[in-house]
Protein backbone atom coordinates (compact mmCIF):
# COMPACT_ATOMS: atom_id res chain seq x y z
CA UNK A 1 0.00 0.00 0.00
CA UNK A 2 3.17 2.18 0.98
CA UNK A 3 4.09 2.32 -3.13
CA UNK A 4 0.75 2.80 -4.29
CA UNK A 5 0.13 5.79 -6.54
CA UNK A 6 -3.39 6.37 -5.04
CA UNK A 7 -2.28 8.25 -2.11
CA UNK A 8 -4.46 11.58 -1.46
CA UNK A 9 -7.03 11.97 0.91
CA UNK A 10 -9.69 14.98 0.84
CA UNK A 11 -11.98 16.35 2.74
CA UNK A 12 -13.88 18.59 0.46
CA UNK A 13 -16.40 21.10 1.90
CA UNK A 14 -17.74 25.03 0.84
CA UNK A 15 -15.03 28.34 0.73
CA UNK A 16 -14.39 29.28 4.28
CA UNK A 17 -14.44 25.85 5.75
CA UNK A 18 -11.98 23.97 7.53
CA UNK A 19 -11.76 20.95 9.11
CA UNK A 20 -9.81 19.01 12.44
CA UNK A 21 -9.29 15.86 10.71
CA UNK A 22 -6.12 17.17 8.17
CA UNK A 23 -3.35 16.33 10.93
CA UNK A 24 -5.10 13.40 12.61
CA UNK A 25 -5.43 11.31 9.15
CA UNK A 26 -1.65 12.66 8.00
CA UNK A 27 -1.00 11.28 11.37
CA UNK A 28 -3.42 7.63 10.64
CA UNK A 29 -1.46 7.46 7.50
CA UNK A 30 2.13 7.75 8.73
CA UNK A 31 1.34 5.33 11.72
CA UNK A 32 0.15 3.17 8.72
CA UNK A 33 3.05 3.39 6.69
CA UNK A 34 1.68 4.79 4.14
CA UNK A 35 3.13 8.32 2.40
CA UNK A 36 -0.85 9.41 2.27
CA UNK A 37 -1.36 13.39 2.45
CA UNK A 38 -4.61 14.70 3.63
CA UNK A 39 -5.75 18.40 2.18
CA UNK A 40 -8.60 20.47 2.60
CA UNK A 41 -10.61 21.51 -0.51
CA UNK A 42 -13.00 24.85 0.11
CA UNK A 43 -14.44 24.33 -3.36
CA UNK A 44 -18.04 26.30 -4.22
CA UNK A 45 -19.22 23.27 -7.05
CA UNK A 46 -19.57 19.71 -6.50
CA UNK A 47 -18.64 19.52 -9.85
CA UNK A 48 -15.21 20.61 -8.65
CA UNK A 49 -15.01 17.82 -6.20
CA UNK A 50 -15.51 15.11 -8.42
CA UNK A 51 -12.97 16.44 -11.16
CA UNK A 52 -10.35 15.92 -7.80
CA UNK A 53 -12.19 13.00 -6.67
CA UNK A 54 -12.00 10.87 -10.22
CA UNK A 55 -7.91 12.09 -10.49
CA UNK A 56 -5.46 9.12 -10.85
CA UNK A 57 -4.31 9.95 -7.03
CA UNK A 58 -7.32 9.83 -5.42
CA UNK A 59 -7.49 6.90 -2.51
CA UNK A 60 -10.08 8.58 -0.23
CA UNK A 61 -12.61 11.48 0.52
CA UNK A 62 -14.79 12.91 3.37
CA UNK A 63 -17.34 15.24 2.24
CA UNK A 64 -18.51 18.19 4.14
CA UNK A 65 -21.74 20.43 3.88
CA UNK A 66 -22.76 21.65 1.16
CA UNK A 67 -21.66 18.90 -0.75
CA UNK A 68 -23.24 16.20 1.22
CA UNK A 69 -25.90 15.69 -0.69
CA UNK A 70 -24.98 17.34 -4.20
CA UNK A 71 -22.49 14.57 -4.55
CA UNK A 72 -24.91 11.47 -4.18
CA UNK A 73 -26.18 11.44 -7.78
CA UNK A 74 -22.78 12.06 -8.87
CA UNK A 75 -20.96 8.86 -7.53
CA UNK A 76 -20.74 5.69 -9.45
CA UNK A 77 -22.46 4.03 -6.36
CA UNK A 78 -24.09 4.79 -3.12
CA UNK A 79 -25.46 2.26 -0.40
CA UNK A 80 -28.43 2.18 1.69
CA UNK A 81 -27.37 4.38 4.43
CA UNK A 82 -26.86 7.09 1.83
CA UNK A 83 -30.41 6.82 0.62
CA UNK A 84 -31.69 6.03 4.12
CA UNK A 85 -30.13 9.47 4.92
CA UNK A 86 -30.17 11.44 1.88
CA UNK A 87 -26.65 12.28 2.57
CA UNK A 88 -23.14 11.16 1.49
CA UNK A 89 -20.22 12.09 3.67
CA UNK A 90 -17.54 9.37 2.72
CA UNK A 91 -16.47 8.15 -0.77
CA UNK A 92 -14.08 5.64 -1.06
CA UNK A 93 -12.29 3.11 -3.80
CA UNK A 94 -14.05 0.13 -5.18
CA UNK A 95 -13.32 -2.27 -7.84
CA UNK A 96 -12.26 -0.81 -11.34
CA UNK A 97 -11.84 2.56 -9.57
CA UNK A 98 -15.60 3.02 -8.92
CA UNK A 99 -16.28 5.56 -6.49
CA UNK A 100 -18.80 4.70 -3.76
CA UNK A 101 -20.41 6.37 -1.22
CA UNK A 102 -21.57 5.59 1.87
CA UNK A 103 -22.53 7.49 5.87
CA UNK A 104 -20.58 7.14 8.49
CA UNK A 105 -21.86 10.70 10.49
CA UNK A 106 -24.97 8.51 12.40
CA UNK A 107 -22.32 5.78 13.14
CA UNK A 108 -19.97 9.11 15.19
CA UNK A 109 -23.49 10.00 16.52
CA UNK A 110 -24.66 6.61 17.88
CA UNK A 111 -21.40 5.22 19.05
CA UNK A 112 -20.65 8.77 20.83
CA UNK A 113 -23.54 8.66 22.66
CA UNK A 114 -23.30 5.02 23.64
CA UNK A 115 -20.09 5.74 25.17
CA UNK A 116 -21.42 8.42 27.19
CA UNK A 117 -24.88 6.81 27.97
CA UNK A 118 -24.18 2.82 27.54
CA UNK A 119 -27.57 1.57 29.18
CA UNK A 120 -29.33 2.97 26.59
CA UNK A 121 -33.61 1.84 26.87
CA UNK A 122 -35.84 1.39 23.41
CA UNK A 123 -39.25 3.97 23.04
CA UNK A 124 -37.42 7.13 24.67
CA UNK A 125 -38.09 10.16 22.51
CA UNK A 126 -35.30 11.82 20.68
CA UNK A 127 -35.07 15.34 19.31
CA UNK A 128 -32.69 16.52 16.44
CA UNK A 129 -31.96 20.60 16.28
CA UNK A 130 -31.48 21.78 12.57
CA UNK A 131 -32.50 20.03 9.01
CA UNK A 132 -29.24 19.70 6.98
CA UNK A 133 -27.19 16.80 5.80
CA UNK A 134 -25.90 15.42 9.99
CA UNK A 135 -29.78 16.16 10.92
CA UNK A 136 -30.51 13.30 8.60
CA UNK A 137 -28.04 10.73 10.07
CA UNK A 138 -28.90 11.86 13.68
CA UNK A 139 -32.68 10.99 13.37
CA UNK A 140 -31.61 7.51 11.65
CA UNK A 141 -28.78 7.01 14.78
CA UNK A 142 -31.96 7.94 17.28
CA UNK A 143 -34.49 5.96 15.37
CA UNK A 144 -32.85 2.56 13.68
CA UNK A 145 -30.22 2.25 16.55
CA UNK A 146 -31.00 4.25 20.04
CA UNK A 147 -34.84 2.90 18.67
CA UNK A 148 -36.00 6.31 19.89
CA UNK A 149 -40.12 5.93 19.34
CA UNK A 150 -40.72 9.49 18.35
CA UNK A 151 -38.15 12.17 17.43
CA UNK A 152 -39.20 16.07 17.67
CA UNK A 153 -37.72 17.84 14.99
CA UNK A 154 -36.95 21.63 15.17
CA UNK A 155 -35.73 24.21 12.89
CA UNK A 156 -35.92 28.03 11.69
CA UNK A 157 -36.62 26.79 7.75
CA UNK A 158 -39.74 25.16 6.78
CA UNK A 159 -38.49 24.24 3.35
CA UNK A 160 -35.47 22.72 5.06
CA UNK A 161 -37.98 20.71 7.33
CA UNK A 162 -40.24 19.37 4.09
CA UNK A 163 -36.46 18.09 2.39
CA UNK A 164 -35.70 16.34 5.45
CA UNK A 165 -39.30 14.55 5.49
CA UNK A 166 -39.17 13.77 1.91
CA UNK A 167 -36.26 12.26 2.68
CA UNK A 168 -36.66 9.72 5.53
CA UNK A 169 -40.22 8.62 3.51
CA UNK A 170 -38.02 7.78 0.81
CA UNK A 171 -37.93 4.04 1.84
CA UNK A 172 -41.09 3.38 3.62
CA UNK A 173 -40.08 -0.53 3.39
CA UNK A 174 -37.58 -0.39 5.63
CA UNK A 175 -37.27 3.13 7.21
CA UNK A 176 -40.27 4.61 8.97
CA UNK A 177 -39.24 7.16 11.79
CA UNK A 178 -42.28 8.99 13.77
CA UNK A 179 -40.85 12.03 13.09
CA UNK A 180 -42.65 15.52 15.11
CA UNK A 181 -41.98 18.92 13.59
CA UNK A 182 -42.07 20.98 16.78
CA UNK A 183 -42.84 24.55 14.97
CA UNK A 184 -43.48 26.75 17.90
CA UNK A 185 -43.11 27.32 21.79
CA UNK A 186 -46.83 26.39 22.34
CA UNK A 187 -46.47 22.96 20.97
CA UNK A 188 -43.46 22.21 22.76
CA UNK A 189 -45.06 23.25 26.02
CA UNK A 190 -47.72 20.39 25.58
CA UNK A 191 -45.21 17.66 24.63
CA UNK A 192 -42.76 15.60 26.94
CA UNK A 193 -39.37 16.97 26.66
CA UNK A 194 -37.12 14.77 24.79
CA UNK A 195 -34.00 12.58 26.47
CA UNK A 196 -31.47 12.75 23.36
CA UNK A 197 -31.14 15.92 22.10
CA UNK A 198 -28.76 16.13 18.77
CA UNK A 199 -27.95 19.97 17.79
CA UNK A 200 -26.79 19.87 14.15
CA UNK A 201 -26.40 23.98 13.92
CA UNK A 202 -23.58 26.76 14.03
CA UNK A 203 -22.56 27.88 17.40
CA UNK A 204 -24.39 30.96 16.69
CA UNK A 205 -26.77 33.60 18.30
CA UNK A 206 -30.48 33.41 17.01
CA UNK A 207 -30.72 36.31 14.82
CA UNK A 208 -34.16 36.25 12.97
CA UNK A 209 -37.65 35.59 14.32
CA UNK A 210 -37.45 31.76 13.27
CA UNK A 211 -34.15 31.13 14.50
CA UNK A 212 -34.92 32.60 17.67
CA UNK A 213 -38.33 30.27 18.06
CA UNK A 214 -36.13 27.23 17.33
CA UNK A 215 -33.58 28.49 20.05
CA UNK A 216 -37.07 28.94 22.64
CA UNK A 217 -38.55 25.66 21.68
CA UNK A 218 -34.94 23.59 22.30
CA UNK A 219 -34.55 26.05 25.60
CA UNK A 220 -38.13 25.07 26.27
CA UNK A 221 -37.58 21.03 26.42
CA UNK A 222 -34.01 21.50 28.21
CA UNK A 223 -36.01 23.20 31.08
CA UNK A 224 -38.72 21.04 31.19
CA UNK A 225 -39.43 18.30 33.60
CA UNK A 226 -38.21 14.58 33.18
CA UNK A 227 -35.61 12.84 33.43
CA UNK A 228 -33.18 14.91 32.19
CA UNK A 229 -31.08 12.84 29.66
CA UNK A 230 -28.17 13.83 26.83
CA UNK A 231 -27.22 16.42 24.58
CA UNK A 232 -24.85 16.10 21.92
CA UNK A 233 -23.45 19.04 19.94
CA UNK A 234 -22.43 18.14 15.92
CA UNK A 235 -20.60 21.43 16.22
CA UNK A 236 -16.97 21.85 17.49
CA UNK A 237 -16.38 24.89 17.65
CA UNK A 238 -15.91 26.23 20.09
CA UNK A 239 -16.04 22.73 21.92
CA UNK A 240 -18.34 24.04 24.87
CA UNK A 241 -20.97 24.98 22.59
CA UNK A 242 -23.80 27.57 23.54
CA UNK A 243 -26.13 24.78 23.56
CA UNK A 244 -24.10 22.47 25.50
CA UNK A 245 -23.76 24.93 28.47
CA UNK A 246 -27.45 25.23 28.64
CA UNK A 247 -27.84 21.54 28.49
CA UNK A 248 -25.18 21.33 31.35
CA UNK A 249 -27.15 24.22 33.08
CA UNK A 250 -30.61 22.43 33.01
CA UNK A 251 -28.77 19.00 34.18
CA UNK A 252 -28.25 16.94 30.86
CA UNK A 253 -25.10 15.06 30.19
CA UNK A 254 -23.11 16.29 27.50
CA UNK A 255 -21.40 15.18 24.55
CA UNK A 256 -19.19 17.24 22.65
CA UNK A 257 -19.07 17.46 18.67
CA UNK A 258 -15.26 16.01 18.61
CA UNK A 259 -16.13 13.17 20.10
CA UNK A 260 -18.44 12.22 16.65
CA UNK A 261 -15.28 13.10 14.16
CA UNK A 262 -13.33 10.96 16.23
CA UNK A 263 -15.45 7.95 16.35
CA UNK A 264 -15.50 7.69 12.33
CA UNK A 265 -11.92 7.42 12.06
CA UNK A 266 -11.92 3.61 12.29
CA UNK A 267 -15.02 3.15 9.83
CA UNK A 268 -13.21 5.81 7.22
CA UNK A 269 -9.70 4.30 7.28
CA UNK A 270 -11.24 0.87 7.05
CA UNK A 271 -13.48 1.47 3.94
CA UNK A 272 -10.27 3.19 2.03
CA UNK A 273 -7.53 0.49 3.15
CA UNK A 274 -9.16 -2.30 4.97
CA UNK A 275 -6.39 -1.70 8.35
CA UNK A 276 -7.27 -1.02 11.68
CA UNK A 277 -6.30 2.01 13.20
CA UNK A 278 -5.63 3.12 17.26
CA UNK A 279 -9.08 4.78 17.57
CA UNK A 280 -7.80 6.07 21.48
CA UNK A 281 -4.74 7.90 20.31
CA UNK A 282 -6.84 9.53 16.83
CA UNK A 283 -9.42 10.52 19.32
CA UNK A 284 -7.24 12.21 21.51
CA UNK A 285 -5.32 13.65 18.96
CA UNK A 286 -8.77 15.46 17.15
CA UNK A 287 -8.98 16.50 21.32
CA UNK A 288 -6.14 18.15 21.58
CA UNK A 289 -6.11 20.10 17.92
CA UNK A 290 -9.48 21.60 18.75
CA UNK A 291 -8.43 22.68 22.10
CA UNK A 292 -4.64 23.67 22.20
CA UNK A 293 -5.43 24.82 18.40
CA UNK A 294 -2.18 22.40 17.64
């Protein structure tokens, strides 16, 4: 594998992006033995992506928002989980040089909060904060694994709200989540407050009338009464999230979003070289970058 010409990663999301995972997967790579570079690509077209993507030196990509998505029809294959969520954050190698896609984000989501909350129990109700590309794999990690009963959904953007719906309906056959579109403070004052709460939003101050009913409504089930359960936080910057300090205020365990980059290492650098990597040391690694900033 060392000798093979195949030996660029990307991670390929919009202009002004970034992303932890550049030093922790140059890092996977050299504890590999492999001379693999990872590089960032801030590229405005998922057209762009692909011209990298199909290149003779391609071994692996992780795809960012707002290409989640964008990308699907694009690949030469996608799997369940990528129609299951409507979203495509890993491509990797196949035979002839095929590239497929598949979801690892609701894998980082479950297995984060089963190490935080291990004795998880079936028909608790879930919430997911937001409507974009993670919203889709937390509401499958909630549903298909934590077997969450009902899931509230909020958000500022209808339209984003009727994608995501269209979405999880897309395979009745298999895939049928009670999903609740929590729209304003009213409702949530006559429903149970949720124990798994997944925010998949910016760290950001609610600026217009809908994103400050969203903030109200999630505010709203964090104070409410219950057993007060687990929040987890996509977002990683800043690690201590707003959200997450008013989770930890109102007496909710906490996850924090580095926690769900870390725990797709393994699945990533398995489905582009088939090795095993030391998921501890990556994890702490992602840890430290995102706090020390090094």
């Amino acid at each position: 594998m060392a000798s093979h010409p195949r030996n660029r990663l990307y991670i390929a999301g919009g202009p002004g992006g970034g992303s932890v995972g550049i030093k922790v997967h140059n890092h996977i790579a050299k504890s590999l033995g492999l001379n693999w570079t990872c590089e960032f690509l801030q590229l405005d077209s998922v057209d762009k992506v692909m011209d990298i993507y199909r290149a003779p030196d391609f071994a692996g990509g992780i795809v960012t928002m707002p290409h989640k998505r964008p990308i699907i029809p694009l690949l030469d294959h996608s799997d369940d989980l990528v129609e299951i969520t409507g979203a495509c954050n890993l491509v990797y190698l196949a035979e002839g040089g095929k590239l497929h896609g598949t979801n690892t984000d609701w894998q980082g989501t479950y297995d984060a909060i089963i190490a935080k909350s291990p004795d998880h129990v079936p028909g608790r109700t879930g919430m997911v904060y937001g409507a974009g590309g993670a919203s889709r794999a937390a509401v499958y990690a909630l549903w298909e694994k934590l077997k969450c009963d009902k899931i509230y959904l909020v958000n500022r953007d209808e339209e984003e709200v009727a994608g995501l719906l269209q979405d999880l309906r897309r395979r009745p056959d298999i895939y049928w989540p009670e999903v609740v579109h929590v729209k304003t403070l009213e409702m949530a004052k006559g429903l149970p407050a949720p124990y798994y709460i997944v925010s998949c939003v910016p760290d950001f101050e609610p600026v217009t009338l809908p994103e400050t009913v969203a903030r109200d409504i999630l505010v709203e089930f964090l104070r409410g009464a219950g057993p007060k359960g687990l929040v987890l936080d996509m977002c990683y910057h800043p690690p201590m999230t707003m959200n997450l300090q008013l989770a930890v205020e109102n007496g909710f365990e906490i996850v924090e979003g580095q926690t769900v980059v870390a725990a797709q290492y393994k699945y990533q650098w398995e489905a582009w070289t088939g090795q095993t990597i030391d998921s501890k040391e990556a994890f702490e690694m992602t840890e430290r970058i995102i706090r020390d900033g090094h």
